[in-house]
C-alpha atoms as a PDB file:
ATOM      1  CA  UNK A   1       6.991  16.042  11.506  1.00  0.00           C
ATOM      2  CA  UNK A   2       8.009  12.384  11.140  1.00  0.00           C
ATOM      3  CA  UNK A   3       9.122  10.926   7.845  1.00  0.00           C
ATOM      4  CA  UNK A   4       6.499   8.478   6.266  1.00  0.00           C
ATOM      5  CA  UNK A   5       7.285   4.983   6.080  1.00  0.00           C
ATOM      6  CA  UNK A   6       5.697   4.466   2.886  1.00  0.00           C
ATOM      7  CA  UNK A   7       6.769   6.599   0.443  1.00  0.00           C
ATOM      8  CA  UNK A   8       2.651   7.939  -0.584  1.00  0.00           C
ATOM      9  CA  UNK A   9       3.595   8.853  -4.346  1.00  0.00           C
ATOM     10  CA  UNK A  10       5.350   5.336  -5.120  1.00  0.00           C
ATOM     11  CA  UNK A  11       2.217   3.322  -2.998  1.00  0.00           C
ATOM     12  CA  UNK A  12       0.136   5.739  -5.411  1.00  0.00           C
ATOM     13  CA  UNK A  13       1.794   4.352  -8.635  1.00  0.00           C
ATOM     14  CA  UNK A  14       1.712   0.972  -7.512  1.00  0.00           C
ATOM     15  CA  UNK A  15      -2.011   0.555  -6.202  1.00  0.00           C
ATOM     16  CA  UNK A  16      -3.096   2.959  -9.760  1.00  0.00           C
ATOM     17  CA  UNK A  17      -1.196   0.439 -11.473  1.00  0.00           C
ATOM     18  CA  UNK A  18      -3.158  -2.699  -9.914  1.00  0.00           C
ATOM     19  CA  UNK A  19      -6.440  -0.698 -10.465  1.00  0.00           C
ATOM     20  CA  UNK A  20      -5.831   0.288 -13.593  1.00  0.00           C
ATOM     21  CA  UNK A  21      -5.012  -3.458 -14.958  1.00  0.00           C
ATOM     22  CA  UNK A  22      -8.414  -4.555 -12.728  1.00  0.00           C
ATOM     23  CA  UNK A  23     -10.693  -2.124 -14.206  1.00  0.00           C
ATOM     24  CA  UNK A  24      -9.638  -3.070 -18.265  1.00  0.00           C
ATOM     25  CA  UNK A  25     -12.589  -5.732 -17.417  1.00  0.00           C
ATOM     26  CA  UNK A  26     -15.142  -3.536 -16.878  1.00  0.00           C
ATOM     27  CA  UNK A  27     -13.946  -0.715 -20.468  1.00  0.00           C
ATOM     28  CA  UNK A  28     -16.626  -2.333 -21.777  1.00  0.00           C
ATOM     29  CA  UNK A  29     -19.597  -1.965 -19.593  1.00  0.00           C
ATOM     30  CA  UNK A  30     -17.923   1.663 -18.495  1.00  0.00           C
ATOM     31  CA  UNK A  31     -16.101   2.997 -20.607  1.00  0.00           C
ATOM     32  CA  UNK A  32     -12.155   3.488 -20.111  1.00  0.00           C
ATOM     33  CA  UNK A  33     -12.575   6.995 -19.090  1.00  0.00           C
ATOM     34  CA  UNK A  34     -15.148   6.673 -16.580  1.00  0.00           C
ATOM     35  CA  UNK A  35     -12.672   3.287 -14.656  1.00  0.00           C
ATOM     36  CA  UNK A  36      -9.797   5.293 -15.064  1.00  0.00           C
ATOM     37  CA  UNK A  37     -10.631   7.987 -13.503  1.00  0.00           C
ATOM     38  CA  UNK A  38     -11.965   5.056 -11.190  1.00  0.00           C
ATOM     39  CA  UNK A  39      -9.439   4.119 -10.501  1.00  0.00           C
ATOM     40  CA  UNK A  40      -7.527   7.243  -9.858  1.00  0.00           C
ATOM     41  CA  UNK A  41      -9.776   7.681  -7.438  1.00  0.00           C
ATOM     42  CA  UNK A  42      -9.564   5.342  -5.367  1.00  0.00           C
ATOM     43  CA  UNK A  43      -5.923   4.828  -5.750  1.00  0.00           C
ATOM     44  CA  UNK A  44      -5.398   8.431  -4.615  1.00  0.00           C
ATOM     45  CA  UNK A  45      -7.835   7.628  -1.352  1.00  0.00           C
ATOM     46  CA  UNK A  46      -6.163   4.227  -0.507  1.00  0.00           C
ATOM     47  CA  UNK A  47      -2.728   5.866  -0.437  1.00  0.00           C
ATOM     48  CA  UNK A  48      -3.606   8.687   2.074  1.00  0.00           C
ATOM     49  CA  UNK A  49      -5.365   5.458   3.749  1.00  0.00           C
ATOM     50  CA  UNK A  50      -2.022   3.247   3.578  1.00  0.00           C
ATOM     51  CA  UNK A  51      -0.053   6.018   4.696  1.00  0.00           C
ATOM     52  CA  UNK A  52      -1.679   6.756   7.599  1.00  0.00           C
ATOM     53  CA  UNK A  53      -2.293   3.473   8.868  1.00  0.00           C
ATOM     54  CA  UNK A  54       1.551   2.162   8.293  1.00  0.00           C
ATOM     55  CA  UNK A  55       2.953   5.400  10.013  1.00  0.00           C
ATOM     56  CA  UNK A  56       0.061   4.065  13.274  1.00  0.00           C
ATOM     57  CA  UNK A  57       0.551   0.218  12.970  1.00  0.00           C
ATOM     58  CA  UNK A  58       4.677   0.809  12.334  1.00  0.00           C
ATOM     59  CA  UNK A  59       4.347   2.313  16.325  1.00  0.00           C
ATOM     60  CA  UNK A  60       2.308   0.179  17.772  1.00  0.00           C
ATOM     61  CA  UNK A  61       4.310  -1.495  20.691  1.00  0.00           C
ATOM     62  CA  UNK A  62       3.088  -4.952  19.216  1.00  0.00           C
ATOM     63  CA  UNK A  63       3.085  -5.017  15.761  1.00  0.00           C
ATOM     64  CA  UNK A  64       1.757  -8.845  15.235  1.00  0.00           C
ATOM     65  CA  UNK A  65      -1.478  -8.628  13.213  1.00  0.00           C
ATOM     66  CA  UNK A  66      -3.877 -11.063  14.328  1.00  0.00           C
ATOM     67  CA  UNK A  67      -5.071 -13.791  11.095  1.00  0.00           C
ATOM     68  CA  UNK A  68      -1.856 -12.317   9.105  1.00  0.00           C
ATOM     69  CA  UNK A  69       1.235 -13.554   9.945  1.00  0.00           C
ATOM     70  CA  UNK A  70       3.709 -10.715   8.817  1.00  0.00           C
ATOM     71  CA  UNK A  71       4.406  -8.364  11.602  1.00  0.00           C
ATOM     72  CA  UNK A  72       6.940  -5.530  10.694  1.00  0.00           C
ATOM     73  CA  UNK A  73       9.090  -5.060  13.872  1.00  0.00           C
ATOM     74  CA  UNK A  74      10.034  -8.859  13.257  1.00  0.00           C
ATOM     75  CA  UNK A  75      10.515  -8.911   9.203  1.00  0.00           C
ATOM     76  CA  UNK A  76      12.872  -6.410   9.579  1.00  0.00           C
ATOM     77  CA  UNK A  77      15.042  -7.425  12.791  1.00  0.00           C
ATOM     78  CA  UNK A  78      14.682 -11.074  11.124  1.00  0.00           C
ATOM     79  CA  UNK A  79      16.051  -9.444   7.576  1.00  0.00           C
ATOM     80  CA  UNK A  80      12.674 -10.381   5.666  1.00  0.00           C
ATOM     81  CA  UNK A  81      14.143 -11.181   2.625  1.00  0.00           C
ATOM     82  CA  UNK A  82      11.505 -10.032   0.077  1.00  0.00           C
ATOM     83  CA  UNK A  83      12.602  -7.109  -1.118  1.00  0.00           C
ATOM     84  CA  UNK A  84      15.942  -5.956  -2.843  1.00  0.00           C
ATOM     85  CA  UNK A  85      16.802  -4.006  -0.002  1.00  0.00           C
ATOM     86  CA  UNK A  86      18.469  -5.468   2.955  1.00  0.00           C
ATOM     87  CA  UNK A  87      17.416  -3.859   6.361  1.00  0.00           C
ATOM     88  CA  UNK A  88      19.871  -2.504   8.814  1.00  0.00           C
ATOM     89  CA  UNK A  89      19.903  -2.003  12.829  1.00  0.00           C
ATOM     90  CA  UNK A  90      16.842  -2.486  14.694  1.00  0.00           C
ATOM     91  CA  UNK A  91      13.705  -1.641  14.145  1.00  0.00           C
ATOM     92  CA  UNK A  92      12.557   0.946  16.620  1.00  0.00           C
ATOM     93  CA  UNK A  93      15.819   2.934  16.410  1.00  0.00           C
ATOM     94  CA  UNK A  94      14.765   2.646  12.508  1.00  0.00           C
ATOM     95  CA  UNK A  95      11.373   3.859  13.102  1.00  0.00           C
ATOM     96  CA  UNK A  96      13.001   6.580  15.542  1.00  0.00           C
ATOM     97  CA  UNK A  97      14.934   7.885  13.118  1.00  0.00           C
ATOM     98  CA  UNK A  98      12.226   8.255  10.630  1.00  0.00           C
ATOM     99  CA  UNK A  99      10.461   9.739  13.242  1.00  0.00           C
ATOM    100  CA  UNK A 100      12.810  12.522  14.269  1.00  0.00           C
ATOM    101  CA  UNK A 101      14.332  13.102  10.598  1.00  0.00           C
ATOM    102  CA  UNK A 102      18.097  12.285  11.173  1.00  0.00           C
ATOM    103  CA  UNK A 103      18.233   9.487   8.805  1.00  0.00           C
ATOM    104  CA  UNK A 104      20.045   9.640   5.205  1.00  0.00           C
ATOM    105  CA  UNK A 105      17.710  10.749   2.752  1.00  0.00           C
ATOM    106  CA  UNK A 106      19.426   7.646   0.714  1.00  0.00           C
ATOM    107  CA  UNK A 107      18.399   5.586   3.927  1.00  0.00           C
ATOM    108  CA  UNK A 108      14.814   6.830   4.132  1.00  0.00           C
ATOM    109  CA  UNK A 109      14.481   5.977   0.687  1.00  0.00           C
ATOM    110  CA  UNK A 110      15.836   2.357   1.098  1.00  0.00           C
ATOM    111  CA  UNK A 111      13.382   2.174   4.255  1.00  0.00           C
ATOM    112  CA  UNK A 112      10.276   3.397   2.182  1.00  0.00           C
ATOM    113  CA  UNK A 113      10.929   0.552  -0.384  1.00  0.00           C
ATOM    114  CA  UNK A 114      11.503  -1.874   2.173  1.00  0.00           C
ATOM    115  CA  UNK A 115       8.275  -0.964   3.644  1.00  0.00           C
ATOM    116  CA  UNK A 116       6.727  -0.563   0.124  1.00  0.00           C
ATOM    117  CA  UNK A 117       7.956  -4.324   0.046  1.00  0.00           C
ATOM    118  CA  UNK A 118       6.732  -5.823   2.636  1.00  0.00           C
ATOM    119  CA  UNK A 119       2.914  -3.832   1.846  1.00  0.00           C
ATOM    120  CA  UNK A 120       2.947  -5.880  -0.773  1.00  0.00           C
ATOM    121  CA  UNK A 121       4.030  -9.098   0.319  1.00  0.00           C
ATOM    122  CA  UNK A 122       1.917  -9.022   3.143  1.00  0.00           C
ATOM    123  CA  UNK A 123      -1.642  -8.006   2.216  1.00  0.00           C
ATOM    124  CA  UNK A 124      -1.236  -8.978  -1.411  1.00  0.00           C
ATOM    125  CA  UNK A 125      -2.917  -7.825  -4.056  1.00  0.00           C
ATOM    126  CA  UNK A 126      -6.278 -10.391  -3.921  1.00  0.00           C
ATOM    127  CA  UNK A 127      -8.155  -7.982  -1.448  1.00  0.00           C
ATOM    128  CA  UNK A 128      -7.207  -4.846  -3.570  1.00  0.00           C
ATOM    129  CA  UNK A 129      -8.404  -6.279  -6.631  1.00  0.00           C
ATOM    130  CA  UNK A 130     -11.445  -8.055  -5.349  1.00  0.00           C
ATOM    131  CA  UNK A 131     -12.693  -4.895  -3.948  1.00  0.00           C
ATOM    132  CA  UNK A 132     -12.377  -2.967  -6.329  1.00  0.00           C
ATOM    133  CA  UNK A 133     -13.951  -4.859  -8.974  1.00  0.00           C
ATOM    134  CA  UNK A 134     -16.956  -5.652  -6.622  1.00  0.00           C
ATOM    135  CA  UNK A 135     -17.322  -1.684  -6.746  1.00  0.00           C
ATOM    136  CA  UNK A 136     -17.301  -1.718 -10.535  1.00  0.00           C
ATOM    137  CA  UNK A 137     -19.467  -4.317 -11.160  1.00  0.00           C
ATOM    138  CA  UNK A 138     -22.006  -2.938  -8.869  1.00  0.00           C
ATOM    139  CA  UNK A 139     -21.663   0.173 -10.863  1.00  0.00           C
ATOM    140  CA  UNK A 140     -22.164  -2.202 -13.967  1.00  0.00           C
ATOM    141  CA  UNK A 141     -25.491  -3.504 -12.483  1.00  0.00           C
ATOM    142  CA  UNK A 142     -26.863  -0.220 -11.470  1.00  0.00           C
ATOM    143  CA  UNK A 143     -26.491   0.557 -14.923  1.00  0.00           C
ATOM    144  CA  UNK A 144     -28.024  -2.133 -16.011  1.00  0.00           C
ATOM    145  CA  UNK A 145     -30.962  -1.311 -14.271  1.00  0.00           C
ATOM    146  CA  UNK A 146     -31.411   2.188 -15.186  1.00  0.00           C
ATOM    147  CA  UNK A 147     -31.436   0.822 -18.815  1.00  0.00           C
END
């Protein structure tokens, strides 16, 4: 069992916290309960999601990503320097490591916020957001037209 490159209850506290400031928009039309729990929701799904997908993309033998620029294997031989943690070595004996469980456990955690980084600085928040308010205000209009 490999170690995950994104550490799934810190991506779950940071996409809850996104969803959670998104949804005060819609308290209104929903009620704070029902987004919250909204929100929850989906945060809890898209960091199983995340997870998964990191730990396949993270060994893909190419890691570009066509119509994004950031690609991982590169950021972190090239010391991408968003994040407060500097990386180290190369990547695939990094991602080796992780997968085999001989790293630090004060490593892997400077690894999973790396990673947690560069989540963030390369897919943003605009998607996340957009998204999810789409799926609220649907909910808003199918309320609407019960009423």
């Amino acid at each position: 069992m490999a170690y995950n490159l994104l550490n799934r209850d810190k991506h779950y506290a940071a996409l809850l916290e996104e969803l959670t400031d998104e949804a005060k928009d819609f308290y209104d039309e929903l009620g704070e309960d029902y987004c919250q729990q909204t929100a929850e929701e989906r945060a809890d799904y898209l960091a199983d999601s995340h997870v998964e997908t990191m730990q396949s993309y993270a060994h893909q033998s190419d890691t570009r990503q066509v119509g994004n620029w950031s690609n991982i294997r590169q950021d972190w031989n090239n010391h991408f320097g968003h994040s407060t943690i500097e990386p180290w070595g190369d990547y695939d004996a990094m991602v080796k490591s992780m997968d085999d469980e001989t790293i630090s456990d004060e490593d892997k955690a400077k690894v999973q916020q790396w990673v947690e980084d560069w989540y963030w600085e390369a897919y943003g928040t605009r998607w996340l957001r957009y998204n999810f308010a789409t799926e609220l205000g649907e909910e808003v209009a199918c309320k609407e037209i019960e009423s």
